[in-house]
Protein backbone atom coordinates (compact mmCIF):
# COMPACT_ATOMS: atom_id res chain seq x y z
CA UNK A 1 -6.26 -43.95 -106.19
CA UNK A 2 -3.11 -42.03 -105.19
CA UNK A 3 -0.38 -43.32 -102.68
CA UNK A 4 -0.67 -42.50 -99.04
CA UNK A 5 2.09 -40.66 -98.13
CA UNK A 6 4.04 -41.88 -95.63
CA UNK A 7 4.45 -39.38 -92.55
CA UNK A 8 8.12 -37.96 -92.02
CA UNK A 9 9.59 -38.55 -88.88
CA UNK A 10 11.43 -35.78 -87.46
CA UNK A 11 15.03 -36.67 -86.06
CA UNK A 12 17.12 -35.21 -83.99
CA UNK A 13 19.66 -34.21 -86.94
CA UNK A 14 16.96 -32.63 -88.52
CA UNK A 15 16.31 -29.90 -86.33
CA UNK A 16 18.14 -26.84 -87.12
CA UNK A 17 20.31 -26.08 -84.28
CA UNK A 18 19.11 -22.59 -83.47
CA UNK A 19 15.87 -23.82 -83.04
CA UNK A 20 14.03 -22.79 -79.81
CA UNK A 21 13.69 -25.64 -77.08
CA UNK A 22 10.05 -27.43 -77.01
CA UNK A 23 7.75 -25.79 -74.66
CA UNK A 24 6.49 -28.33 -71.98
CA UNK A 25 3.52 -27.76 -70.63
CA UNK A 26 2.90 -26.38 -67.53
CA UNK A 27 2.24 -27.83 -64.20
CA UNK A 28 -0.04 -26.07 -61.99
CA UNK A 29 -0.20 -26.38 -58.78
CA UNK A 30 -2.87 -27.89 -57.28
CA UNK A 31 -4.22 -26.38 -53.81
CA UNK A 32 -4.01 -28.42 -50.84
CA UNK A 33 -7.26 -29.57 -49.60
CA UNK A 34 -9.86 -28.06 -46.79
CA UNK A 35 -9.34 -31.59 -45.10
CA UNK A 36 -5.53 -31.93 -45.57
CA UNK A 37 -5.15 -28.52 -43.86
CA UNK A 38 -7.42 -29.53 -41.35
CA UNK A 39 -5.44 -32.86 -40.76
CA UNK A 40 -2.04 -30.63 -40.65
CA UNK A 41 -3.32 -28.27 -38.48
CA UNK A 42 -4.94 -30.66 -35.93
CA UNK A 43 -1.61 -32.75 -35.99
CA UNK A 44 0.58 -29.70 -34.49
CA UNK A 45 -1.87 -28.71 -32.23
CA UNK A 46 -2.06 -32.25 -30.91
CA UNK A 47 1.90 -31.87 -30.82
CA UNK A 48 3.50 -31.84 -27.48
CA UNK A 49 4.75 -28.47 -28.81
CA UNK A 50 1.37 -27.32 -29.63
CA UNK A 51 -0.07 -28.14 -26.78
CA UNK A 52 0.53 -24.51 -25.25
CA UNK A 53 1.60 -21.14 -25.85
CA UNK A 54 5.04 -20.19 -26.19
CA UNK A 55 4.36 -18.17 -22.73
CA UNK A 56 2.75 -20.72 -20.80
CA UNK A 57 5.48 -22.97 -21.93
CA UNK A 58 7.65 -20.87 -20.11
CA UNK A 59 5.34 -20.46 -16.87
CA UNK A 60 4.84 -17.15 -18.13
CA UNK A 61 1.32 -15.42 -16.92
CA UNK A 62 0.55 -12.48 -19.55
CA UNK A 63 -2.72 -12.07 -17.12
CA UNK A 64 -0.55 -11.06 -14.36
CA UNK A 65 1.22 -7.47 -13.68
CA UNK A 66 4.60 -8.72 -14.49
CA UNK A 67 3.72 -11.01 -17.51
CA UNK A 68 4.80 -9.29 -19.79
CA UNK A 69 7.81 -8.10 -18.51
CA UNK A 70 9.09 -11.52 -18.42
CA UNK A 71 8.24 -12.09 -22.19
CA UNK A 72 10.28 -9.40 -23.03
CA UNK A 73 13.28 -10.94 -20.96
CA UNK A 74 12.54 -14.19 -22.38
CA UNK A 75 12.42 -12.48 -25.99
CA UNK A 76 15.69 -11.33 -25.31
CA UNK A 77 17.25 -14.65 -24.47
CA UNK A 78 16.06 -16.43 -27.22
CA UNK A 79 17.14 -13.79 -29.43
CA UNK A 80 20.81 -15.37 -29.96
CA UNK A 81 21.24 -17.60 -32.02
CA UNK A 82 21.48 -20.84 -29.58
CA UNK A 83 19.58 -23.99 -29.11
CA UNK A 84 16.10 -23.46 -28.51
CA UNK A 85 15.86 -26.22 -25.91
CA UNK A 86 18.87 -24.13 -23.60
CA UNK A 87 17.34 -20.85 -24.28
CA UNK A 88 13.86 -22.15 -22.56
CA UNK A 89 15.64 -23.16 -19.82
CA UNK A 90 18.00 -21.02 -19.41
CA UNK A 91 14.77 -18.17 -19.88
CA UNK A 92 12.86 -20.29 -16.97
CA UNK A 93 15.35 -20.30 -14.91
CA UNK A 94 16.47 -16.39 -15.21
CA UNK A 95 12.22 -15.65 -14.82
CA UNK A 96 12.16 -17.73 -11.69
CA UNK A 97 15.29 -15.92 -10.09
CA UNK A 98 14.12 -12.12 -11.18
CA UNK A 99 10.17 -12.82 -11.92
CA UNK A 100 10.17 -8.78 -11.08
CA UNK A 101 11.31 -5.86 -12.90
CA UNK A 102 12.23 -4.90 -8.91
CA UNK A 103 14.49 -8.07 -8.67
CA UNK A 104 16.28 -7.95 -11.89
CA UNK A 105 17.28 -4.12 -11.08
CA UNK A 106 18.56 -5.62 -7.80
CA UNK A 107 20.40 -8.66 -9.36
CA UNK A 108 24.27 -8.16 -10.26
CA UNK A 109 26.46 -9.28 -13.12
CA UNK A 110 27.91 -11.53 -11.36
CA UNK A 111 24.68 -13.22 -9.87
CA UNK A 112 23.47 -13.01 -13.98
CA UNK A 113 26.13 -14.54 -15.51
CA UNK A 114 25.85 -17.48 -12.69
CA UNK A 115 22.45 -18.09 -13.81
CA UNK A 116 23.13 -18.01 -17.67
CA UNK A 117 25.71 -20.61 -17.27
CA UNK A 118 23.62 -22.62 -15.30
CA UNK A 119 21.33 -22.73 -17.79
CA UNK A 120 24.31 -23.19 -20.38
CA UNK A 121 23.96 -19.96 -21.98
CA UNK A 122 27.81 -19.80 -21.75
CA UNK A 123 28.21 -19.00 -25.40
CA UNK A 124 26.71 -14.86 -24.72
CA UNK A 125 26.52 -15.38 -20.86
CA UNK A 126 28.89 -11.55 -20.13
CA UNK A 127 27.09 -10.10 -23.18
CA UNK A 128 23.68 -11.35 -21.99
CA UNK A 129 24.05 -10.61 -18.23
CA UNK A 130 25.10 -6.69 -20.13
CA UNK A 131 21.64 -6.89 -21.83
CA UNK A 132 19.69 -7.49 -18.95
CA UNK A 133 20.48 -5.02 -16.47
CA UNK A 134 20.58 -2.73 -19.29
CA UNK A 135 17.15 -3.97 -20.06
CA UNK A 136 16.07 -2.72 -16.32
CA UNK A 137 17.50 0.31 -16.57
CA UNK A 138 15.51 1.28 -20.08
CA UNK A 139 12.61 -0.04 -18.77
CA UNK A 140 12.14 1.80 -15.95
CA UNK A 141 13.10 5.03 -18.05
CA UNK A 142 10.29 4.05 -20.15
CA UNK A 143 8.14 3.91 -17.26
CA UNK A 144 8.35 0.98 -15.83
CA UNK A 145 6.36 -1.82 -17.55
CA UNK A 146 5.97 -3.00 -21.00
CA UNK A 147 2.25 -1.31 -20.85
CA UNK A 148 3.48 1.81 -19.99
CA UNK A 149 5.54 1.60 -23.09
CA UNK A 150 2.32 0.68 -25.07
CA UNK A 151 0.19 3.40 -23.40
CA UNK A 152 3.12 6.06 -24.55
CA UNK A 153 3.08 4.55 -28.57
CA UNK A 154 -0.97 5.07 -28.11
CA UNK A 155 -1.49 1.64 -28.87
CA UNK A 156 0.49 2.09 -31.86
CA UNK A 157 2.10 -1.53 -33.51
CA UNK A 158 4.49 0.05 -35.53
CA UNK A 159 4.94 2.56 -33.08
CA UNK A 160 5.79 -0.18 -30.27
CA UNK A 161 7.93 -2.42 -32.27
CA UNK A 162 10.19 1.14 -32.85
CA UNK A 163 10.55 1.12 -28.96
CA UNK A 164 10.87 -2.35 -28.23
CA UNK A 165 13.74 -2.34 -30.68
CA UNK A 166 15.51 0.46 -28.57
CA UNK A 167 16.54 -2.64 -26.25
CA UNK A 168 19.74 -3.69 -26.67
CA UNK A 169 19.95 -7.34 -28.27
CA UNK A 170 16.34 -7.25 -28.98
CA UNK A 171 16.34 -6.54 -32.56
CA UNK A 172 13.29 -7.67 -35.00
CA UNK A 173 14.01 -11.56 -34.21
CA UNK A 174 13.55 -10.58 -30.30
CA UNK A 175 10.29 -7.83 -31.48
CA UNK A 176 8.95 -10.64 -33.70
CA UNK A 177 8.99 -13.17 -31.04
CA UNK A 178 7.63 -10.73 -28.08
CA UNK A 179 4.95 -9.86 -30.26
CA UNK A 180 4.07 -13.07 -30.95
CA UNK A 181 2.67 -13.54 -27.72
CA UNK A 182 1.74 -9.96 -26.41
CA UNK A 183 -0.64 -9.87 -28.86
CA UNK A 184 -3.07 -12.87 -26.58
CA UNK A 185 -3.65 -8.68 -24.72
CA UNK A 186 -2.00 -6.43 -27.37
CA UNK A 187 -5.56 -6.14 -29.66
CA UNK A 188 -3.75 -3.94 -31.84
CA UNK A 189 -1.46 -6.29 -33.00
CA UNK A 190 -3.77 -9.21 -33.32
CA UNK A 191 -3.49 -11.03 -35.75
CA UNK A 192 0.45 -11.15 -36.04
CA UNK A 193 3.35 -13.38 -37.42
CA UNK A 194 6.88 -12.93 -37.71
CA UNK A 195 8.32 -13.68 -40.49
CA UNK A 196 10.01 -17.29 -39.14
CA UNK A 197 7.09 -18.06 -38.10
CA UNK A 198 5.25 -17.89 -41.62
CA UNK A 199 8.66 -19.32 -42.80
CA UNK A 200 7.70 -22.81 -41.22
CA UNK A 201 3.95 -22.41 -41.89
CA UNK A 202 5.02 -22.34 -45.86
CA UNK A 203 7.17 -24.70 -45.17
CA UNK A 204 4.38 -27.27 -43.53
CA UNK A 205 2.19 -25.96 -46.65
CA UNK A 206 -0.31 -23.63 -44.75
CA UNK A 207 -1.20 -20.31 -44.90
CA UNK A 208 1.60 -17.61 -45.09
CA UNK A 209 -0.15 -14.69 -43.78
CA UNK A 210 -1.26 -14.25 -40.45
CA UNK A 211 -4.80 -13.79 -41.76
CA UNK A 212 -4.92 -17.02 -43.52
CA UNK A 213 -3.57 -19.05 -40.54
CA UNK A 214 -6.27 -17.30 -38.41
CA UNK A 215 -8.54 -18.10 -40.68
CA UNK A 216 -7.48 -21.54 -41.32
CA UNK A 217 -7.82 -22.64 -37.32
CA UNK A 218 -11.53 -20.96 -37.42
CA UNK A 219 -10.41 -17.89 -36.29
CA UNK A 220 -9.89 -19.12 -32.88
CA UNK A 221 -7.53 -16.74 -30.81
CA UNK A 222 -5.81 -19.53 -28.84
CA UNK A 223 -5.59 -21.92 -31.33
CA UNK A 224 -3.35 -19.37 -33.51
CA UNK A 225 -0.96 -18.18 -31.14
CA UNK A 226 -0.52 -22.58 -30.72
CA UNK A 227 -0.40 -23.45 -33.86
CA UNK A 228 2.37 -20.44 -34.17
CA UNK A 229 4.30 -22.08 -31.06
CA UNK A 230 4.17 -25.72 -32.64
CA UNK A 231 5.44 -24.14 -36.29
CA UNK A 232 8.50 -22.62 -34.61
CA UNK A 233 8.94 -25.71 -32.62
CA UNK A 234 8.97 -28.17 -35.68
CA UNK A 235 10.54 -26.31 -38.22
């Protein structure tokens, strides 16, 4: 009976030193769960900063005549790049003392600029108090109310987010986060993220499309335009 032979062991000397590196095998990514979703999902929403709309947060009203006009002022104060917690209340604060197209046209610099650095916007308090009465004077050109703005893009989204973006300092950060909550009455829009917004959702390992977070919350309206508020808030 013939020898076994004895098996050679490779070593690291013996491999020629243009040899290709080992493939390693590939890891593939394993989908989250239905129920850790679920669990993710109902943990923001039970958040304090789930626990409304970025709107309502803001005492904002989009049911009312002027609700939407004060998104789009509040759009443009969060549109610098400041703490979110001074924007709110420095956008609170500027809604409470012009809740009116009216009242902002009648405001002054001066009076702006006052409220910004009460709210301490001071870093773009001049430029910001600019923006705003600028911001009345477009949007009464325009016809005098977001929806008249809407009405003239025939209920166009990409139409509207060209005008919106005619505002000074409301570029696609200050369209994005408008839009955000318009669309609770813009049906056109609906659904919509911006792209920060599917930033954190990816980044909390949901959905990153607007569909699939719609779809992942049942495709419950108000839950959405939450669980958007609450990804922004905690990302």
């Amino acid at each position: 009976m013939p020898p076994k032979r004895k098996s050679k062991v490779t070593k690291a000397d013996d491999v020629p030193k243009d040899a290709p590196p080992a493939k390693r095998p590939r890891r593939r990514n394993v989908p989250a769960s239905a129920d850790n979703i679920s669990e993710k999902i109902d943990a923001l929403l039970a958040s304090d900063a789930g626990e409304e709309t970025f709107a309502s947060s803001l005492g904002i009203d989009l049911g009312t005549s002027d609700g939407l006009y004060q998104l789009l002022v509040a759009s443009l104060i969060f549109s610098a790049r400041i703490n979110m917690d001074i924007a709110a209340s420095t956008a609170k604060l500027v809604i409470e003392k012009v809740p009116s197209l009216k009242d902002l046209k009648e405001s002054t610099w001066d009076q702006r600029v006052e409220w910004l650095t009460e709210g301490k916007y001071t870093r773009y308090r001049e430029k910001t108090a600019t923006q705003l009465g600028e911001l009345a004077e477009m949007l009464q050109e325009k016809g005098g109310s977001v929806e008249a703005i809407r009405e003239a893009a025939g209920k166009d989204a990409q139409r509207e987010r060209k005008t919106l973006k005619d505002f000074k300092g409301i570029g696609d950060v200050g369209v994005d986060i408008f839009l955000r909550d318009a669309q609770a009455v813009f049906d056109e829009v609906f659904p919509f993220a911006g792209k920060r917004d599917l930033a954190s959702a990816k980044n909390a390992g949901l959905a990153t499309t607007a569909k699939g977070l719609l779809e992942q919350v049942g495709g419950d309206k108000q839950k959405f335009l939450r669980l958007l508020t609450a990804l922004i808030k905690h990302k």
